[in-house]
Protein backbone atom coordinates (compact mmCIF):
# COMPACT_ATOMS: atom_id res chain seq x y z
CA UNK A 1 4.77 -11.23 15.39
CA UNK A 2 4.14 -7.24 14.97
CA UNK A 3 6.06 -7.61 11.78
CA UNK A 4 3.56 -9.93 10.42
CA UNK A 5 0.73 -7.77 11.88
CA UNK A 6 2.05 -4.69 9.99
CA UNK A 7 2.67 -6.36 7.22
CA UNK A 8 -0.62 -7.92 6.76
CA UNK A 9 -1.95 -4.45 7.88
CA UNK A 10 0.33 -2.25 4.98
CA UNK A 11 -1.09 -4.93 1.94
CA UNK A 12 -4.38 -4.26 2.98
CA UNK A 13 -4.30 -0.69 2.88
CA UNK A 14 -1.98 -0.69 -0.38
CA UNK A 15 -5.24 -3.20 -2.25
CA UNK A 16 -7.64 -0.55 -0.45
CA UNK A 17 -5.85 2.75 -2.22
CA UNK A 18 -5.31 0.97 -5.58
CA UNK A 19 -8.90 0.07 -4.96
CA UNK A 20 -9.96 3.48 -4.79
CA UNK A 21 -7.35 4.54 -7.53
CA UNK A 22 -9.47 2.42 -10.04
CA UNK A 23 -12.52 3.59 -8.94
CA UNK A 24 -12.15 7.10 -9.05
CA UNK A 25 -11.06 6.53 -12.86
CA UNK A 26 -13.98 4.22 -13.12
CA UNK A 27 -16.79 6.56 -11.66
CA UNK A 28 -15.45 9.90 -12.67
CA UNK A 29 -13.00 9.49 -15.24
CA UNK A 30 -12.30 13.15 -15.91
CA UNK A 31 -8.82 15.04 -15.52
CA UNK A 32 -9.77 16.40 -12.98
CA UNK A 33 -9.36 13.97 -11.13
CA UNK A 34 -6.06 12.47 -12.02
CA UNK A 35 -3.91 14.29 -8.97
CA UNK A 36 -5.83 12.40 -6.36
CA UNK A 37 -5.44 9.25 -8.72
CA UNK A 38 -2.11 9.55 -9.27
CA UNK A 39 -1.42 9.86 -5.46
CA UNK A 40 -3.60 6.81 -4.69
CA UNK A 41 -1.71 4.63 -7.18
CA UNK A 42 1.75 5.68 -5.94
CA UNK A 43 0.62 5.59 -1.58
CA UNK A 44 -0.75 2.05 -2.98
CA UNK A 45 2.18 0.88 -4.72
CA UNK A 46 4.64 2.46 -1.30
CA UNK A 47 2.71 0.29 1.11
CA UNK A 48 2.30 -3.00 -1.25
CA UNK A 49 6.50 -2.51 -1.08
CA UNK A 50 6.43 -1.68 2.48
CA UNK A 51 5.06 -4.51 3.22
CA UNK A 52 6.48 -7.25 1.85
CA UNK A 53 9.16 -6.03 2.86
CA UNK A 54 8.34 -5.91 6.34
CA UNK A 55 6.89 -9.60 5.88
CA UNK A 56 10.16 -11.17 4.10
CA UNK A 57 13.14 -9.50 6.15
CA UNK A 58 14.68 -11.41 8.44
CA UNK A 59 14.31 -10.65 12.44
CA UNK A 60 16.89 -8.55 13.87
CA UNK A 61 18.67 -11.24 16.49
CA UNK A 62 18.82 -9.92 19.81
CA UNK A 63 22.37 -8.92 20.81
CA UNK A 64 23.65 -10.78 23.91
């Protein structure tokens, strides 16, 4: 269950920083810019990844 809470969690935040990613492109569009873009796509793209991952592993069985 806290797998599925973290993953639902991590895709939010990785559609929030591509989100913000597009829109600092979109509002200020210079270079100077492009660091903090850059960073926002790949945080973005790290917890997309994250989690689904998290969501499609399997549970770790508890040993006996």
């Amino acid at each position: 269950m806290r797998d599925k809470i973290f993953g639902i969690t991590g895709i939010l935040l990785g559609v929030v920083f591509l989100a913000s990613a597009w829109n600092i492109r979109r509002v200020f569009g210079s270079e100077t810019y492009e660091s903090a873009q850059e960073s926002l796509l790949i945080g973005g793209i790290l917890f997309l990844l994250g989690s689904i991952y998290t969501l499609i592993k399997k549970p770790n069985e508890p040993k006996n």
